[in-house]
PDB file of N, CA and C in Angstrom:
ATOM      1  N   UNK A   1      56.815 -46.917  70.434  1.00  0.00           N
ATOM      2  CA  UNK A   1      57.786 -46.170  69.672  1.00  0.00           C
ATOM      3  C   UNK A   1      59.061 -46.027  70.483  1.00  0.00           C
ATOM      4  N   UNK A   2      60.397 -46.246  70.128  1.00  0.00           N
ATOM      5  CA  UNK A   2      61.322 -46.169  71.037  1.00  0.00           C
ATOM      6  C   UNK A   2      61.858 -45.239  70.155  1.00  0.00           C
ATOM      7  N   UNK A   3      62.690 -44.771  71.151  1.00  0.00           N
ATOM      8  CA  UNK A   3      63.618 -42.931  70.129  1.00  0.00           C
ATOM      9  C   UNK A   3      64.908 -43.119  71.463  1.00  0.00           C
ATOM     10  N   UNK A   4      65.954 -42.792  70.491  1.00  0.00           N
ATOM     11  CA  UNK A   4      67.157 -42.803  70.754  1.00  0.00           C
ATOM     12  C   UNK A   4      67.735 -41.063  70.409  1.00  0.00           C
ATOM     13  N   UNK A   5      68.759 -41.203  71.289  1.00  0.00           N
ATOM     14  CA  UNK A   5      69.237 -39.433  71.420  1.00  0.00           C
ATOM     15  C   UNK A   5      70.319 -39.380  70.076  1.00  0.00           C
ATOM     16  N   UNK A   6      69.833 -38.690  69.234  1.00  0.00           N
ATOM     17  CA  UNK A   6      71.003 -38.462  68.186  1.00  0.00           C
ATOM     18  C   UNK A   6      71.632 -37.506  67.868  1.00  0.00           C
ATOM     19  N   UNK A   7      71.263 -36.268  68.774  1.00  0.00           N
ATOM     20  CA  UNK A   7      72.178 -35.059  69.092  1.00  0.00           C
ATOM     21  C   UNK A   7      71.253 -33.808  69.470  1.00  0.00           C
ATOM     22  N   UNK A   8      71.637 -32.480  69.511  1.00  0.00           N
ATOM     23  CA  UNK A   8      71.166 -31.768  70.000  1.00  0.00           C
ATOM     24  C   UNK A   8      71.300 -30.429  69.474  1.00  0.00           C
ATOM     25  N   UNK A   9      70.172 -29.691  69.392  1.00  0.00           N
ATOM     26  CA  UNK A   9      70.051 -28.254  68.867  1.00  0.00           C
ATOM     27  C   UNK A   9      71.441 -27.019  69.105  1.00  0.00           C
ATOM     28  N   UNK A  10      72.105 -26.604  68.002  1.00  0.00           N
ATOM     29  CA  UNK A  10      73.215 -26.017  67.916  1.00  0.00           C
ATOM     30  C   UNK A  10      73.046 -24.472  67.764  1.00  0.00           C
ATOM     31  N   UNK A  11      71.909 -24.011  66.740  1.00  0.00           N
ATOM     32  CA  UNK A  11      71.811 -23.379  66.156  1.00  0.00           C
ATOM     33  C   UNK A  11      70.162 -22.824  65.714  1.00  0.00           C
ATOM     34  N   UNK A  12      69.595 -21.891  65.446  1.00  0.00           N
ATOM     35  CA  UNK A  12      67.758 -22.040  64.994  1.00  0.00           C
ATOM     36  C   UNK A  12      67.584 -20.594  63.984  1.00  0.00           C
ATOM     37  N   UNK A  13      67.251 -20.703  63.262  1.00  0.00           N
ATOM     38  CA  UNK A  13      66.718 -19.963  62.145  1.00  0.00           C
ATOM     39  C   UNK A  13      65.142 -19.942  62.391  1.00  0.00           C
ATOM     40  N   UNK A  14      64.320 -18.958  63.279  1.00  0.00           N
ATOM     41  CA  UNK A  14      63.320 -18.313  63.433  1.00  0.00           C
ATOM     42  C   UNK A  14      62.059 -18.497  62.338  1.00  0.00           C
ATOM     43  N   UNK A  15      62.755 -17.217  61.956  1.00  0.00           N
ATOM     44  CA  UNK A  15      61.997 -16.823  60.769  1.00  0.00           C
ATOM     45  C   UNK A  15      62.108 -17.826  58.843  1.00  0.00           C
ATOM     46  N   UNK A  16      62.854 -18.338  58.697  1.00  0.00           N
ATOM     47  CA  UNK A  16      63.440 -19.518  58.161  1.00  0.00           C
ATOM     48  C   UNK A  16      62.708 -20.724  58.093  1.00  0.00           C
ATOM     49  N   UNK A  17      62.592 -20.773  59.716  1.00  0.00           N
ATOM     50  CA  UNK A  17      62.197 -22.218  59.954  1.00  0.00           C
ATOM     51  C   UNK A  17      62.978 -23.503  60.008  1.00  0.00           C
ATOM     52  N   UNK A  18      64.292 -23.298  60.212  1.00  0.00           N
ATOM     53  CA  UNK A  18      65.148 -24.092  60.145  1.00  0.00           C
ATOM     54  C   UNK A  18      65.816 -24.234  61.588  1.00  0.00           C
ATOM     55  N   UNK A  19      66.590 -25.027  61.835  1.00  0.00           N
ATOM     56  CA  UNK A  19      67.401 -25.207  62.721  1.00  0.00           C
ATOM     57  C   UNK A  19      69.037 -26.341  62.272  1.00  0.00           C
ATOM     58  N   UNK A  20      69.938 -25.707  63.405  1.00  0.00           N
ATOM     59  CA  UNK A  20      71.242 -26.928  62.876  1.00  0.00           C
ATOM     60  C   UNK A  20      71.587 -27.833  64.485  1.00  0.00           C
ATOM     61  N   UNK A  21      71.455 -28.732  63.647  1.00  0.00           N
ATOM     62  CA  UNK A  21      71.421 -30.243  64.638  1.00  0.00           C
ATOM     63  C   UNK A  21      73.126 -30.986  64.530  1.00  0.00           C
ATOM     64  N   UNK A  22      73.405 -30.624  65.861  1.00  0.00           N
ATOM     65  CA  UNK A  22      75.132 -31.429  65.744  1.00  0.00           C
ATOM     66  C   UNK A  22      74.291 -32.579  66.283  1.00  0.00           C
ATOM     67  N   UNK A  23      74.913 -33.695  64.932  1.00  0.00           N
ATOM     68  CA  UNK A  23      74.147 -35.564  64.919  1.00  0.00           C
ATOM     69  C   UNK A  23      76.036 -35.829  66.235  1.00  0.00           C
ATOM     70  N   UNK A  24      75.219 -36.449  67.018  1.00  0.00           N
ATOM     71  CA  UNK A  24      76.997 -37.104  67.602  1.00  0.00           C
ATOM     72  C   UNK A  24      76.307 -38.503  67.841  1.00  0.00           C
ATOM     73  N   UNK A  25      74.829 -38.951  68.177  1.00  0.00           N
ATOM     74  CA  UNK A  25      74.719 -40.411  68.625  1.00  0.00           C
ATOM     75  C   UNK A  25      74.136 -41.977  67.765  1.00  0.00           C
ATOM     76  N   UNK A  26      73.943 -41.061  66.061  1.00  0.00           N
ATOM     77  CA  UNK A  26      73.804 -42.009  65.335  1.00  0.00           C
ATOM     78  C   UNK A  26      73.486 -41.174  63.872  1.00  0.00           C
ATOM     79  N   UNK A  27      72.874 -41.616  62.751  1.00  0.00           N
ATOM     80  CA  UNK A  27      72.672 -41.108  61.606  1.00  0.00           C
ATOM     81  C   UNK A  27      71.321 -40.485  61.618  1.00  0.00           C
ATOM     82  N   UNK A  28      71.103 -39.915  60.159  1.00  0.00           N
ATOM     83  CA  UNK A  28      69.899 -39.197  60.055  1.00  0.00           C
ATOM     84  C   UNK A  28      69.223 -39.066  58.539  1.00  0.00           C
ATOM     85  N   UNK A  29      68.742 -39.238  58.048  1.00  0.00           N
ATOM     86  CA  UNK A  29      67.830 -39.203  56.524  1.00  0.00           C
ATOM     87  C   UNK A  29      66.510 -38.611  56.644  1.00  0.00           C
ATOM     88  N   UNK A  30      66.521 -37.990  55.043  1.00  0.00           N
ATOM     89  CA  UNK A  30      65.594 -37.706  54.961  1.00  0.00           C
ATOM     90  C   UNK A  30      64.018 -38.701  54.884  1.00  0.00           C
ATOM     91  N   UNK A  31      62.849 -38.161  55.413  1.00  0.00           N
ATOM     92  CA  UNK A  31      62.303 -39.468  55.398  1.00  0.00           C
ATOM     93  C   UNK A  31      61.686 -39.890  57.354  1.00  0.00           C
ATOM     94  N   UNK A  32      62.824 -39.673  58.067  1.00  0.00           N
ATOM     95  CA  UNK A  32      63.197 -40.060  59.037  1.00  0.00           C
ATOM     96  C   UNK A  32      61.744 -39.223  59.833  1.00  0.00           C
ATOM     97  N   UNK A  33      61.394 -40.065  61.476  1.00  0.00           N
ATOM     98  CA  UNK A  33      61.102 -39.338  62.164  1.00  0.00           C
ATOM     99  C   UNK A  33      62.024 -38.758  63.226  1.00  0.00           C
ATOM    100  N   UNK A  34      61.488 -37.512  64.161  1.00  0.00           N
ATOM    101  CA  UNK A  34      62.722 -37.073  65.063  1.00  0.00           C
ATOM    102  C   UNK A  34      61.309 -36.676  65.895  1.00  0.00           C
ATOM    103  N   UNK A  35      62.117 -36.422  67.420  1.00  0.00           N
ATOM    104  CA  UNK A  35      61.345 -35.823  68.166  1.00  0.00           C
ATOM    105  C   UNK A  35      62.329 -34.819  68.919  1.00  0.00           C
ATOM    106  N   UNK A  36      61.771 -33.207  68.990  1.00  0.00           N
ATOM    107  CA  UNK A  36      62.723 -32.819  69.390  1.00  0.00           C
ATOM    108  C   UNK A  36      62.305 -32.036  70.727  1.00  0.00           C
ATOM    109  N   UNK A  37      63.065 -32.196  71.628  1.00  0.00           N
ATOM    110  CA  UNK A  37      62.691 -32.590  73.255  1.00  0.00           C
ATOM    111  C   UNK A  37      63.642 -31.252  74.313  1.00  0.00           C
ATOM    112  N   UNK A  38      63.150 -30.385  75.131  1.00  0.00           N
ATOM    113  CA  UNK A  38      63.623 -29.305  75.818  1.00  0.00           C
ATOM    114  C   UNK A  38      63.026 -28.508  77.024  1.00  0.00           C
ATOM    115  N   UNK A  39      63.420 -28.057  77.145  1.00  0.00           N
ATOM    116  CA  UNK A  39      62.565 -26.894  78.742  1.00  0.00           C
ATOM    117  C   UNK A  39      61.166 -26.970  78.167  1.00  0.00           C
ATOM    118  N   UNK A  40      60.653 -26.420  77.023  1.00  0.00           N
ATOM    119  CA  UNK A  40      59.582 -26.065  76.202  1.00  0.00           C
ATOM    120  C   UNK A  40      59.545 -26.336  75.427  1.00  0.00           C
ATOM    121  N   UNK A  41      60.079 -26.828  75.007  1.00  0.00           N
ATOM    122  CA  UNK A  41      59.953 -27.770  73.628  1.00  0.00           C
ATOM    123  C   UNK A  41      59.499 -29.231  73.844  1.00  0.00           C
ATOM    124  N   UNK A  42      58.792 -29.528  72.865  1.00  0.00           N
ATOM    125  CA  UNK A  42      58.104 -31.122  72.685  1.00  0.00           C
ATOM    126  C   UNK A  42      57.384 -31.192  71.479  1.00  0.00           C
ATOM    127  N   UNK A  43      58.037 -31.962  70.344  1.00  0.00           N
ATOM    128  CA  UNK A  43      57.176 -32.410  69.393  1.00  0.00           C
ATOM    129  C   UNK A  43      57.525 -33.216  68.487  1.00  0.00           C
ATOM    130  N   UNK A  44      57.180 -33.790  67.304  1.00  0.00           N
ATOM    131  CA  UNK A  44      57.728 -35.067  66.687  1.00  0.00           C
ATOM    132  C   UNK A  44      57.289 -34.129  65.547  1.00  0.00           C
ATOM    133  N   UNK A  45      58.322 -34.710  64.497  1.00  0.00           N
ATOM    134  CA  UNK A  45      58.250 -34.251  62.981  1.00  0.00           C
ATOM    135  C   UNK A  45      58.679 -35.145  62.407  1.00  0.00           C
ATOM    136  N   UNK A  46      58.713 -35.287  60.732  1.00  0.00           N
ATOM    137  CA  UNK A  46      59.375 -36.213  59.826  1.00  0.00           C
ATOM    138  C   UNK A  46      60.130 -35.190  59.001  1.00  0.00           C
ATOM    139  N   UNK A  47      61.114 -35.419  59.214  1.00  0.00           N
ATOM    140  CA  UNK A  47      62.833 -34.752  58.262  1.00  0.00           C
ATOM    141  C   UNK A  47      62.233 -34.756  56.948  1.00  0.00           C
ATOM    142  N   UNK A  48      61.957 -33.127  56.179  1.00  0.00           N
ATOM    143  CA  UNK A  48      61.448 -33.437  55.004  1.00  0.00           C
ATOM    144  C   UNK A  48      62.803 -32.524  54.027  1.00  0.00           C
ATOM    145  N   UNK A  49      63.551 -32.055  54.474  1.00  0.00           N
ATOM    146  CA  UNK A  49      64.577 -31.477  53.709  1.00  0.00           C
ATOM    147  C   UNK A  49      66.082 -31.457  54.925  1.00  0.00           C
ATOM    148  N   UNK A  50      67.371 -31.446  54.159  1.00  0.00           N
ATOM    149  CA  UNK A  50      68.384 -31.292  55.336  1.00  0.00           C
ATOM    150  C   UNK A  50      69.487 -30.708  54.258  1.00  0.00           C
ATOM    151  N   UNK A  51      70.281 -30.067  55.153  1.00  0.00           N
ATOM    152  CA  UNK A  51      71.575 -29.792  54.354  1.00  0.00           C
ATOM    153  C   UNK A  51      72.559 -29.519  55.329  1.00  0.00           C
ATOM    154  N   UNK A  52      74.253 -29.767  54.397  1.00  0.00           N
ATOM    155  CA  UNK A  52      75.044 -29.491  54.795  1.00  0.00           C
ATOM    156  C   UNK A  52      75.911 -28.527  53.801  1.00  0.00           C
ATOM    157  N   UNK A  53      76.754 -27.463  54.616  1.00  0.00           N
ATOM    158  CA  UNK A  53      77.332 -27.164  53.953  1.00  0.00           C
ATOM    159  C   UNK A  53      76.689 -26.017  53.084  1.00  0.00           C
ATOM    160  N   UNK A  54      75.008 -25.763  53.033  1.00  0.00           N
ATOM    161  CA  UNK A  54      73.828 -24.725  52.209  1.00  0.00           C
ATOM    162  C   UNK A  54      74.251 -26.209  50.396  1.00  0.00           C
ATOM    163  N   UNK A  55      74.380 -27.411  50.675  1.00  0.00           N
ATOM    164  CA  UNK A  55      73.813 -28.347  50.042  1.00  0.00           C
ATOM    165  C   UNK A  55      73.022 -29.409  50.510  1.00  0.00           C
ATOM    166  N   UNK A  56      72.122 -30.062  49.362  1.00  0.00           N
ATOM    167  CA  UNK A  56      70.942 -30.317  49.611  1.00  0.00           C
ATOM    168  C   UNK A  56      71.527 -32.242  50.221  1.00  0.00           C
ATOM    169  N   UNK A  57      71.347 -32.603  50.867  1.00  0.00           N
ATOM    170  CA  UNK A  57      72.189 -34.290  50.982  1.00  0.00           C
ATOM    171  C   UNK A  57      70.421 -34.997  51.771  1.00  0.00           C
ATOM    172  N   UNK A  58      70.646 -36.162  51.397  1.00  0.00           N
ATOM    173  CA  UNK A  58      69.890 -37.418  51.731  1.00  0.00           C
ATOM    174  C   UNK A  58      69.970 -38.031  53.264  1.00  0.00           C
ATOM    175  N   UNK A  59      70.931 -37.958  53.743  1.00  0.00           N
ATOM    176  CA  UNK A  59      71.631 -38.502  54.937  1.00  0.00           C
ATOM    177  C   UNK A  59      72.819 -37.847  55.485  1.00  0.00           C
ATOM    178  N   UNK A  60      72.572 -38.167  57.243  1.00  0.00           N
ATOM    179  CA  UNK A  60      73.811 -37.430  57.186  1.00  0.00           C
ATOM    180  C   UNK A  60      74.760 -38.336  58.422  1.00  0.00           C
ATOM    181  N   UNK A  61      75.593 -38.438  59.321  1.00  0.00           N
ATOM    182  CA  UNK A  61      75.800 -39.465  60.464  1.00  0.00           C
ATOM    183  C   UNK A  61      76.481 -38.451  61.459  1.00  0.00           C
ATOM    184  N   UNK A  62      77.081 -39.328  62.235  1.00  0.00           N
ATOM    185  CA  UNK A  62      77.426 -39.070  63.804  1.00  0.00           C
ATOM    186  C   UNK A  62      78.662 -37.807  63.413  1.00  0.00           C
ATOM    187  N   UNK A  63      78.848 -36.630  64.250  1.00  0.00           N
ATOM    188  CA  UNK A  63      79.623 -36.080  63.716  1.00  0.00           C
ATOM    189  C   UNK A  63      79.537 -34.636  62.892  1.00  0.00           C
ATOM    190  N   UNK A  64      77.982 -35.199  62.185  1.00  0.00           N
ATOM    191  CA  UNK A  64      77.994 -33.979  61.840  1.00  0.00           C
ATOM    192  C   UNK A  64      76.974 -32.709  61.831  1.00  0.00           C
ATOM    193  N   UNK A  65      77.435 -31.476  61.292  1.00  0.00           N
ATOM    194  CA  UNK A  65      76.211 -30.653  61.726  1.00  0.00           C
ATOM    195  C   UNK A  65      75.116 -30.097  60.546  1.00  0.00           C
ATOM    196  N   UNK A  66      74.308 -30.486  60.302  1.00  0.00           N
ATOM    197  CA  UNK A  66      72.952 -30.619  59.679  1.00  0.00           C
ATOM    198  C   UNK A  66      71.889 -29.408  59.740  1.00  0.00           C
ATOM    199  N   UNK A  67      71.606 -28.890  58.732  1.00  0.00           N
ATOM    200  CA  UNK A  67      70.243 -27.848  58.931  1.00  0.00           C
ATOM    201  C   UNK A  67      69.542 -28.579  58.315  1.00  0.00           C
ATOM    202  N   UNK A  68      68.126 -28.510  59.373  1.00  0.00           N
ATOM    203  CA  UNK A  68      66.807 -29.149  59.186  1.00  0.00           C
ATOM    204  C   UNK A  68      65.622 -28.264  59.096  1.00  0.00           C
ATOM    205  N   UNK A  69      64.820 -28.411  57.902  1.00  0.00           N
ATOM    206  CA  UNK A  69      63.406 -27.487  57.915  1.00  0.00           C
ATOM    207  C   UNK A  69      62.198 -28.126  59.589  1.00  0.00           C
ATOM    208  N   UNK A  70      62.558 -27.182  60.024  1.00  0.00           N
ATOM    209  CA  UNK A  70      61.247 -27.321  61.052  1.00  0.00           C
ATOM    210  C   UNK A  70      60.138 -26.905  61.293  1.00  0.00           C
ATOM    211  N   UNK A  71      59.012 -27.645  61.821  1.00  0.00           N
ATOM    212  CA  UNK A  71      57.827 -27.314  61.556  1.00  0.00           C
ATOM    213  C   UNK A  71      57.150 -25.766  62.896  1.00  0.00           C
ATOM    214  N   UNK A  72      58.328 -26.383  64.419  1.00  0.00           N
ATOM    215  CA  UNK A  72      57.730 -25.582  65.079  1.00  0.00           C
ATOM    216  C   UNK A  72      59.075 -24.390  66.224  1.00  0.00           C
ATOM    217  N   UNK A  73      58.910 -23.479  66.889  1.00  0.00           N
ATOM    218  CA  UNK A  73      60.016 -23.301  67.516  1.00  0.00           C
ATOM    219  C   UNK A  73      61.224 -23.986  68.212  1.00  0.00           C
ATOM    220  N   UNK A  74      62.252 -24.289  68.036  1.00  0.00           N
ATOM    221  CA  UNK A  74      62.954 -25.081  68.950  1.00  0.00           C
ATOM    222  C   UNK A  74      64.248 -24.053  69.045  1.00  0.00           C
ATOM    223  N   UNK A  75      65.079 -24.568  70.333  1.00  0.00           N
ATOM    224  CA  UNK A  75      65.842 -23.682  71.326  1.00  0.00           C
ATOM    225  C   UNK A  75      67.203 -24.462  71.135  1.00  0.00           C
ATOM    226  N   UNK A  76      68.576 -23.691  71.250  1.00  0.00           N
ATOM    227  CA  UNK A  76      69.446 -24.343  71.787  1.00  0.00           C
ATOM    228  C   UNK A  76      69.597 -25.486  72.621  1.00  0.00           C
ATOM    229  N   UNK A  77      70.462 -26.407  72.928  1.00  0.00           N
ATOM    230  CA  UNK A  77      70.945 -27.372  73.538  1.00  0.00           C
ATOM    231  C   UNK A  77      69.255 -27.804  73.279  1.00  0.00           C
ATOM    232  N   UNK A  78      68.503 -27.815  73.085  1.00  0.00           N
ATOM    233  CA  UNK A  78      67.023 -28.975  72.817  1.00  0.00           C
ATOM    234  C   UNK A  78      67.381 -30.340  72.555  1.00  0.00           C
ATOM    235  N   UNK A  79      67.380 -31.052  72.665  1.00  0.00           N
ATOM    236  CA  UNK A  79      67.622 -32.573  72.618  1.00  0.00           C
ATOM    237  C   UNK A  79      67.093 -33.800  71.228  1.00  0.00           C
ATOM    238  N   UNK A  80      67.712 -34.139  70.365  1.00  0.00           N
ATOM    239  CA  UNK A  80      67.049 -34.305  69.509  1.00  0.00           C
ATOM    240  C   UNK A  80      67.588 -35.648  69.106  1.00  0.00           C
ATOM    241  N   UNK A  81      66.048 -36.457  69.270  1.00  0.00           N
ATOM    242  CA  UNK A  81      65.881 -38.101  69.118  1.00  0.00           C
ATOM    243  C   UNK A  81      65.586 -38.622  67.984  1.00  0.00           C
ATOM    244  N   UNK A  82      65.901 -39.797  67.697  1.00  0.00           N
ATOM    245  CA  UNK A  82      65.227 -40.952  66.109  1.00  0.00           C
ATOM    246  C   UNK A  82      64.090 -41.324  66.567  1.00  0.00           C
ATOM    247  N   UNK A  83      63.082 -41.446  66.510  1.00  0.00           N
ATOM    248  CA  UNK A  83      61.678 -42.137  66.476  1.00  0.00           C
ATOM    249  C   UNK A  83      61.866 -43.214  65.383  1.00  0.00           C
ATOM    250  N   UNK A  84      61.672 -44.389  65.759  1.00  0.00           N
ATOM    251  CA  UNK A  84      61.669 -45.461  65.008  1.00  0.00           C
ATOM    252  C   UNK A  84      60.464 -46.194  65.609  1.00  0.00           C
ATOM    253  N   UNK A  85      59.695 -47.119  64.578  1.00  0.00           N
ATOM    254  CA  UNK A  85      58.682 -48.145  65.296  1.00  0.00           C
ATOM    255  C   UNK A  85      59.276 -49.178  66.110  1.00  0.00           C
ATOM    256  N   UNK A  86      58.278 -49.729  66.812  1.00  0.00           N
ATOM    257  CA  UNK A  86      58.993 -50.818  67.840  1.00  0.00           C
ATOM    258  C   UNK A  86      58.210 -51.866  66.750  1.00  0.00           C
ATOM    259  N   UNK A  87      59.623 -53.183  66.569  1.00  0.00           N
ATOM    260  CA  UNK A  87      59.009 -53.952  65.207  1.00  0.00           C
ATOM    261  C   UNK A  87      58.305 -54.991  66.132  1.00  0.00           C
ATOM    262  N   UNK A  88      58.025 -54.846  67.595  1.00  0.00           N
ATOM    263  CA  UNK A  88      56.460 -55.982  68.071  1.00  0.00           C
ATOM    264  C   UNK A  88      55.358 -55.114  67.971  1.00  0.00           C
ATOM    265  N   UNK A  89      54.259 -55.576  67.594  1.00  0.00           N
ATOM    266  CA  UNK A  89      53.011 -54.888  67.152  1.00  0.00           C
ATOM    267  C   UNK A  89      52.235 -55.076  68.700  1.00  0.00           C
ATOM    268  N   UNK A  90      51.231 -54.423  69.205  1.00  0.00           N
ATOM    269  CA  UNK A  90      50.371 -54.595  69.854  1.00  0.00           C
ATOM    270  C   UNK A  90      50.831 -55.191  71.447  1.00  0.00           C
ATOM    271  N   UNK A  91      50.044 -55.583  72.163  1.00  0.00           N
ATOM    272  CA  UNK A  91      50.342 -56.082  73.833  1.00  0.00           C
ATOM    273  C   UNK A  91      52.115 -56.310  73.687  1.00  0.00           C
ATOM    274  N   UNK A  92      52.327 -57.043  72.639  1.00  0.00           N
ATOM    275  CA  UNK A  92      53.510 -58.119  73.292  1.00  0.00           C
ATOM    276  C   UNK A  92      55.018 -56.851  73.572  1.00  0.00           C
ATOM    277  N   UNK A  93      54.651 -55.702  72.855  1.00  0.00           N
ATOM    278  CA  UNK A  93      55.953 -55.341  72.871  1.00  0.00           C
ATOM    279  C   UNK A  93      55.883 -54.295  74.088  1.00  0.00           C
ATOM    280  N   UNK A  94      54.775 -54.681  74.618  1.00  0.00           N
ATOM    281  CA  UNK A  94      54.901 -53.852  76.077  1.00  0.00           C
ATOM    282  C   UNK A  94      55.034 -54.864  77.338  1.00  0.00           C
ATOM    283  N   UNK A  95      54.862 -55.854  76.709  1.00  0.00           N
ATOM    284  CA  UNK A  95      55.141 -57.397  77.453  1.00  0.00           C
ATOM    285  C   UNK A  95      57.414 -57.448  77.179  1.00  0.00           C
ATOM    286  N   UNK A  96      56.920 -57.810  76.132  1.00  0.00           N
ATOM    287  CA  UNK A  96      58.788 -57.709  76.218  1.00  0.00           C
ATOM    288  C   UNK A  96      59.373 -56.678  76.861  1.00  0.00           C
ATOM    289  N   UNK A  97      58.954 -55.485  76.616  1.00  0.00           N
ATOM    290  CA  UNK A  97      59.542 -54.340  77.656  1.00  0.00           C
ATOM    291  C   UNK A  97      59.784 -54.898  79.222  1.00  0.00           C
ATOM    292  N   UNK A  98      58.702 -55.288  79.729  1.00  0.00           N
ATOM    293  CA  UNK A  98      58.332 -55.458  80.913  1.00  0.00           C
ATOM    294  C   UNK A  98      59.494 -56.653  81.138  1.00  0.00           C
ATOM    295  N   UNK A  99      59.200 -57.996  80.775  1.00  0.00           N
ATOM    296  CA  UNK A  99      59.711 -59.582  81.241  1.00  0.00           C
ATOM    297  C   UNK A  99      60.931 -59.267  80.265  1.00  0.00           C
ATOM    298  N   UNK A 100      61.267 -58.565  79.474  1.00  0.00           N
ATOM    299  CA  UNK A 100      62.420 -58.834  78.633  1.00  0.00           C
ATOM    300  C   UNK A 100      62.263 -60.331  77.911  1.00  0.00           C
ATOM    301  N   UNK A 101      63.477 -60.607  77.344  1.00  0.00           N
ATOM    302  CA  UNK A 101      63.453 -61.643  75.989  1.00  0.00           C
ATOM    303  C   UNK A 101      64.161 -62.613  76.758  1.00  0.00           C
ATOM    304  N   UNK A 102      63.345 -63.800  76.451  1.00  0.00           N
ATOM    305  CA  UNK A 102      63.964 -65.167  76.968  1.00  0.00           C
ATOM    306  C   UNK A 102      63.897 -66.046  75.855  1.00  0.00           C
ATOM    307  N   UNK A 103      65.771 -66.410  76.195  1.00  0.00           N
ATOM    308  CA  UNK A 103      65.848 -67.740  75.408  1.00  0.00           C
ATOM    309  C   UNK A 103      65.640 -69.607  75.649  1.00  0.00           C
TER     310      UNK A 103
END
């Protein structure tokens, strides 16, 4: 699984269950996985609602600031990544990691 940094905890709604995520290092959809990463914090979720603005939007990109339903506590400045699959299946894509890609 490789995960890339796509911004970081701004804001957290407790009791809510929400938090607001300034996106600055790439986009975000619903749908999506995230992992969101801190002093004490560690855990992976899938983006099941977001808004901007207290409206309901699909996607959102670099730039902007996003409230997300969350499943568990998270903190200011927390660090918050894309989880995407790695598209080599099995040994090889820990082989390419390693030797890298030759042409």
């Amino acid at each position: 699984m490789a995960e890339s940094l796509i911004g970081i905890v701004v804001h957290q709604w407790q009791k809510a269950g929400a938090a607001l995520l300034a996106l600055s290092g790439g986009g975000l959809s619903v749908g999506d996985t995230i992992r969101i990463k801190g002093h004490t914090t560690d855990f992976t979720q899938t983006v099941r609602s977001m808004q901007i603005d207290h409206e309901p939007v699909d996607s959102a990109g670099p730039g902007d600031e996003v409230a997300v339903a969350i499943d568990d506590r998270v903190r200011v400045k927390d660090s918050v990544y894309l989880v995407s699959a790695d598209s080599t299946p099995g040994p090889w894509g820990f082989l390419k990691r390693l030797f890298g890609t030759r042409s």
